[in-house]
Protein backbone atom coordinates (compact mmCIF):
# COMPACT_ATOMS: atom_id res chain seq x y z
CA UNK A 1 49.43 -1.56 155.96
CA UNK A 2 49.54 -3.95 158.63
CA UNK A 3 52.56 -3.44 161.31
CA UNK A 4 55.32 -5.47 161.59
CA UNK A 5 54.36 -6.87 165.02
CA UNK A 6 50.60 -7.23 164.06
CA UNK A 7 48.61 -9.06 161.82
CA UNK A 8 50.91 -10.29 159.11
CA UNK A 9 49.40 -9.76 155.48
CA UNK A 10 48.76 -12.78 153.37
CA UNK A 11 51.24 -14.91 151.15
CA UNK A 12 50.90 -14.67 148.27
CA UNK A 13 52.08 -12.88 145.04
CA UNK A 14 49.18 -9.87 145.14
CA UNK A 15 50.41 -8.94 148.09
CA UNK A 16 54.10 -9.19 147.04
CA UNK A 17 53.30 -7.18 144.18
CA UNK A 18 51.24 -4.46 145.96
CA UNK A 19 53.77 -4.14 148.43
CA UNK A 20 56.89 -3.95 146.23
CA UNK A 21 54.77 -0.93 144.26
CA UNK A 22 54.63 0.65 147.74
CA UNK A 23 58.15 0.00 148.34
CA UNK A 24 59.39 1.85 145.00
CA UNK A 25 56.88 4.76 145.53
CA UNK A 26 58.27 5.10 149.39
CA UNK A 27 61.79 4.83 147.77
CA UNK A 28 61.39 7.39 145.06
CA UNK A 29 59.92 9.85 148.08
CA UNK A 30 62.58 9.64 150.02
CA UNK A 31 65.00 10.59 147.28
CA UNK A 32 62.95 13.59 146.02
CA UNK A 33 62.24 14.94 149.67
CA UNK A 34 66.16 14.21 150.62
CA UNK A 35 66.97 16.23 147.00
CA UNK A 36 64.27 18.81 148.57
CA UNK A 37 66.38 18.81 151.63
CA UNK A 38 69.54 19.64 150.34
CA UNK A 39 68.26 22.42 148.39
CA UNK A 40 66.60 24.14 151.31
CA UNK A 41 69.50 24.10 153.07
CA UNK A 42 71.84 25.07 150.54
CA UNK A 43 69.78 28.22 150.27
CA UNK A 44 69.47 28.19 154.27
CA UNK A 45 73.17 28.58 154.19
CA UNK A 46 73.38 30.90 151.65
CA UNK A 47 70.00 32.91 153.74
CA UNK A 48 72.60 33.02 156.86
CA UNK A 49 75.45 34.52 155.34
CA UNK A 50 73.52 37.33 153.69
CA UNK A 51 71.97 37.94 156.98
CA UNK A 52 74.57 38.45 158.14
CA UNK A 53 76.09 41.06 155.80
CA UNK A 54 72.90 42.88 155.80
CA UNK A 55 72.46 43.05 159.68
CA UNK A 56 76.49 45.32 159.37
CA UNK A 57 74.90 46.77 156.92
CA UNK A 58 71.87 48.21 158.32
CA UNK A 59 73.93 49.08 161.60
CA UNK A 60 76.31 51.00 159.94
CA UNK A 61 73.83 52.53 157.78
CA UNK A 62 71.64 53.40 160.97
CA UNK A 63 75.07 54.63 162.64
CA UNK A 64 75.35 57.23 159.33
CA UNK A 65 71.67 58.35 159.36
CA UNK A 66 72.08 58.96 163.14
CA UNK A 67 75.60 61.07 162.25
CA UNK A 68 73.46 63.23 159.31
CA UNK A 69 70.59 63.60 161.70
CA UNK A 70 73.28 64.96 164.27
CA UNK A 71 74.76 67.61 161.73
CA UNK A 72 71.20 68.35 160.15
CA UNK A 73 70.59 70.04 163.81
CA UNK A 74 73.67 71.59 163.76
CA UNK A 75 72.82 72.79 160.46
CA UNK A 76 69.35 74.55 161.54
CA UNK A 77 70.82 76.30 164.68
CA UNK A 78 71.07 73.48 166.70
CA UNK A 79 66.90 73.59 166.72
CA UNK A 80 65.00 69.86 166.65
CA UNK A 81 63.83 69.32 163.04
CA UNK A 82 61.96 66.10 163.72
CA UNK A 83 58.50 67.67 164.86
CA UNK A 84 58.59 70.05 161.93
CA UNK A 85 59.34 67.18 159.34
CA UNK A 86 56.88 64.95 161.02
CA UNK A 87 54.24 68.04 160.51
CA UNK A 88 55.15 68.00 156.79
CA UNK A 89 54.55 64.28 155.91
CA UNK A 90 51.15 64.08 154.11
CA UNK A 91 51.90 60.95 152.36
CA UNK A 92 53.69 57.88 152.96
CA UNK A 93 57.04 58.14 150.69
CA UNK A 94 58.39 54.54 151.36
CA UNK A 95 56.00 51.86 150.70
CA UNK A 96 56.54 48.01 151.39
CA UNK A 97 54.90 45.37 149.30
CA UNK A 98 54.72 41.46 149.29
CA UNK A 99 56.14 39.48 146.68
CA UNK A 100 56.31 35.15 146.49
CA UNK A 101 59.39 33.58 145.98
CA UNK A 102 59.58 30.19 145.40
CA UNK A 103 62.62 27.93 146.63
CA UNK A 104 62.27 24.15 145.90
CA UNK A 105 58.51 24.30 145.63
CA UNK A 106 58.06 25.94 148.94
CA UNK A 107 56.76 29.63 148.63
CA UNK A 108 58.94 32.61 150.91
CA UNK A 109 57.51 35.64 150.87
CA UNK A 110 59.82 38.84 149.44
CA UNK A 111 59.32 42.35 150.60
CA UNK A 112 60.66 45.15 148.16
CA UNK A 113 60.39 49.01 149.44
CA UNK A 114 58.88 51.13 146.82
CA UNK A 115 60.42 55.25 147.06
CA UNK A 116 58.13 57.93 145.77
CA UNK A 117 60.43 60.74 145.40
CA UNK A 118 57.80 63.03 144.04
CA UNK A 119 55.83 62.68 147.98
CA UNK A 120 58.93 64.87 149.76
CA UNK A 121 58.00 67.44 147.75
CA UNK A 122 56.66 69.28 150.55
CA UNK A 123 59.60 68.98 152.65
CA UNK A 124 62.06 69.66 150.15
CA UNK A 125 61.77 73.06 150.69
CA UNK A 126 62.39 72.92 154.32
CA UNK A 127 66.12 74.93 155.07
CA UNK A 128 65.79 76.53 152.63
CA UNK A 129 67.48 79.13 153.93
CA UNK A 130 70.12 77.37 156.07
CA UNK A 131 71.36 73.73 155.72
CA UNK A 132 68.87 72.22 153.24
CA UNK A 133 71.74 70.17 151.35
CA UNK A 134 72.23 69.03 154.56
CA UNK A 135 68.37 67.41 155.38
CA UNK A 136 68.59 66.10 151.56
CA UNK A 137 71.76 64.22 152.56
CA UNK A 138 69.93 62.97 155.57
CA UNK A 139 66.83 62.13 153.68
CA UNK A 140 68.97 59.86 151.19
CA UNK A 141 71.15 58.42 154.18
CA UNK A 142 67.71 57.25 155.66
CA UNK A 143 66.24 56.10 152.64
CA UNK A 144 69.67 53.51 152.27
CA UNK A 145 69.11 52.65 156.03
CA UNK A 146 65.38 51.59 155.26
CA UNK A 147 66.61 49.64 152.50
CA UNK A 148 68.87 47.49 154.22
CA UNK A 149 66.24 47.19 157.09
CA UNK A 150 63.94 46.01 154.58
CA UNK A 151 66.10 43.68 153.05
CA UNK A 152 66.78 42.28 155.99
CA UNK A 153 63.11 42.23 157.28
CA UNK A 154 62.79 39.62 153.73
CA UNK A 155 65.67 38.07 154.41
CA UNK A 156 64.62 37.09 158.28
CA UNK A 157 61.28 36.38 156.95
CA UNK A 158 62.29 33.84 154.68
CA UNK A 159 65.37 32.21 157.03
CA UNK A 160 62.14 31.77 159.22
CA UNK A 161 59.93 30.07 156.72
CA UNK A 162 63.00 27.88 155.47
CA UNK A 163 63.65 26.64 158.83
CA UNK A 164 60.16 25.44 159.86
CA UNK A 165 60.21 23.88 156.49
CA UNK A 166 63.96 21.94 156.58
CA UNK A 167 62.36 20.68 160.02
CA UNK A 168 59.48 18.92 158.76
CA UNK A 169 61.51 18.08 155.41
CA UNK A 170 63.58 16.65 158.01
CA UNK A 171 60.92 14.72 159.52
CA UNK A 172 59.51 13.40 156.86
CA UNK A 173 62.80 11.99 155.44
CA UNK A 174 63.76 10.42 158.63
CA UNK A 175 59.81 8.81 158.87
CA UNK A 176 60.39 6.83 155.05
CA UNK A 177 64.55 5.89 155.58
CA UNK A 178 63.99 4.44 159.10
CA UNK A 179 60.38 3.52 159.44
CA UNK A 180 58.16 3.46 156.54
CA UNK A 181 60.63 1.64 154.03
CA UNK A 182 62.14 -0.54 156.65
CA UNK A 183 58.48 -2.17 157.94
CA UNK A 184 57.74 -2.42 153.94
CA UNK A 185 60.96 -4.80 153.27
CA UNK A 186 60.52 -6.54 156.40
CA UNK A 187 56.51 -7.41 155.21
CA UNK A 188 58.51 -8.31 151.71
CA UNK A 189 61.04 -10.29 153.50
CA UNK A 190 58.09 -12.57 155.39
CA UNK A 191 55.87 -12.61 152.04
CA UNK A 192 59.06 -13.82 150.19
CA UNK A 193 59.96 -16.36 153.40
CA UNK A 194 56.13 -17.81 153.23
CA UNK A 195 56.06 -17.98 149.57
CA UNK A 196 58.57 -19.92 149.53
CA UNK A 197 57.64 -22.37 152.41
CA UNK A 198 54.81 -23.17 150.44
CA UNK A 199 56.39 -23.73 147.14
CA UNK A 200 58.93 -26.03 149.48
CA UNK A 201 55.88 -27.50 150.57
CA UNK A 202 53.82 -27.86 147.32
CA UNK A 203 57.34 -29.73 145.88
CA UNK A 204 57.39 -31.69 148.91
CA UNK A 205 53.75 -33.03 148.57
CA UNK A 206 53.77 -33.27 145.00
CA UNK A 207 57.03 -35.86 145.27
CA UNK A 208 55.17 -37.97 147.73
CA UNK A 209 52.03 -38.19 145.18
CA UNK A 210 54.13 -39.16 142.13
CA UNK A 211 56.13 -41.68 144.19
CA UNK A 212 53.10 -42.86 145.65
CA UNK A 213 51.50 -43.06 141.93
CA UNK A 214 54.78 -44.87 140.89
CA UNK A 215 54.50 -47.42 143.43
CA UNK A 216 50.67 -48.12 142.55
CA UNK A 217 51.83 -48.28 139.25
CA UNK A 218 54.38 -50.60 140.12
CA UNK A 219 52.03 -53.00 141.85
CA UNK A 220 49.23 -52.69 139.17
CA UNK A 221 52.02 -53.83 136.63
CA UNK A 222 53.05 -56.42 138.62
CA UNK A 223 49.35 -57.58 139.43
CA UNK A 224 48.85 -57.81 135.85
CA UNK A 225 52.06 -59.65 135.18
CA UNK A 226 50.97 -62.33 137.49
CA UNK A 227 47.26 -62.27 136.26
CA UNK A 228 48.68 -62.86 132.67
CA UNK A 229 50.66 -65.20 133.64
CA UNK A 230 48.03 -67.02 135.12
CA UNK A 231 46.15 -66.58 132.07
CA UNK A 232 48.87 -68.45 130.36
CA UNK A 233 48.77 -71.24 132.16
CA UNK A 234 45.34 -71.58 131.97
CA UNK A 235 45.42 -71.41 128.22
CA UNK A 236 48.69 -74.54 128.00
CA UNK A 237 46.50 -76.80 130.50
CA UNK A 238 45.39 -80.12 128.60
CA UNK A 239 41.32 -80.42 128.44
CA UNK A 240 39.59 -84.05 128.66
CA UNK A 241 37.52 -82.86 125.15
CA UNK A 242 41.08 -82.63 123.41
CA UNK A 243 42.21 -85.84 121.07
CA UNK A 244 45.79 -85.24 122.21
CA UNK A 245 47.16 -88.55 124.14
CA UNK A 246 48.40 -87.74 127.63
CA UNK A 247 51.60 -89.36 128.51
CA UNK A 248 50.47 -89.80 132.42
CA UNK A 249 47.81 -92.03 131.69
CA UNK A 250 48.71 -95.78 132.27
CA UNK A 251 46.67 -96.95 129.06
């Protein structure tokens, strides 16, 4: 598509037509990617006020794993548990894995934390003897915590992904309302402007060749008035072979 202060496209109705197709096609894409828009950031909003809930969420839960951690100590003599528990841990108990999610055709990834109970078998039986309600109270407490951080892990992941993506939304928008659809009615607006010169023009010329025609017609009627005329009097002269008497002749 030529620019508006470049070459100008030519006048005439293929044009017109092939730019008024362009016009409703950049129309119809700026009302599906402004719909697009809206959506994204409806669920942006949305995004930021769970984020927000989940981030005092994890903190408090973090604040009440720390707390049972504290008392599990107290619970085994006041002896560090953490090396032991570490020495323990064969397998992985919490697992994270990657789920799409799709929000107004753009694709966020999900994480959800898997919890394999049946992998703390090994530690279960640690304190035994003294305090092991406690370290299964801890054990839970952490699990919650790793939830939430999780959660919000997704949740950051996605406000991420939803923000580069309003952006260029954004962009893309702003390109058809104020410069794409814009230059097209503007090329429209000439096209229309030049089409219409020429029909002015066409009219104009075309009323000079019918007056022009009338007054040839005019003359040629005229010229044949006069030549019949003259064909007339011709035909009412008096000829020298006819018998009739002619009154200017003396005798």
């Amino acid at each position: 598509m030529s620019s508006a202060g470049g070459q100008r496209p030519p006048a005439n109705r293929m044009t017109l037509q092939t730019f008024k197709a362009r016009l409703g096609g950049a129309s119809k894409g700026f009302k599906l990617l402004k719909k697009k828009r809206d959506a994204l950031k409806a669920k942006f909003q949305a995004l930021l006020k769970e984020i927000v809930d989940t981030k005092l969420k994890v903190g408090q839960s973090l604040k009440d794993g720390a707390f049972a951690l504290a008392k599990a100590h107290y619970a085994a003599s006041g002896d560090d548990i953490s090396s032991t528990v570490i020495e323990r841990a064969k397998k992985p108990t919490l697992t994270t894995k990657l789920y799409p999610d799709n929000v107004a055709g753009v694709s966020i990834p999900v994480f959800k934390m898997n919890y394999d109970a049946s992998q703390d078998s090994t530690a279960q039986t640690m304190g035994v003897g003294s305090g092991g309600a406690v370290l299964n109270a801890t054990r839970e407490t952490y699990v919650k915590a790793m939830e939430c951080i999780v959660k919000l892990a997704s949740l950051q992941t996605a406000f991420h992904t939803l923000d580069e993506e309003i952006k260029m939304t954004s962009r893309r928008v702003n390109a058809l309302e104020y410069v794409l659809i814009p230059r097209i009615e503007e090329l429209i607006h000439y096209i229309t402007q030049e089409m219409d010169e020429e029909a002015r023009e066409e009219f104009f010329r075309v009323k000079k060749v019918v007056e022009k025609k009338k007054v040839k017609m005019a003359k040629e009627k005229e010229l044949a008035a006069q030549q019949g005329k003259e064909q007339i009097a011709a035909i009412d002269a008096p000829s020298i072979l006819s018998s009739k008497k002619d009154d200017d002749l003396v005798f």
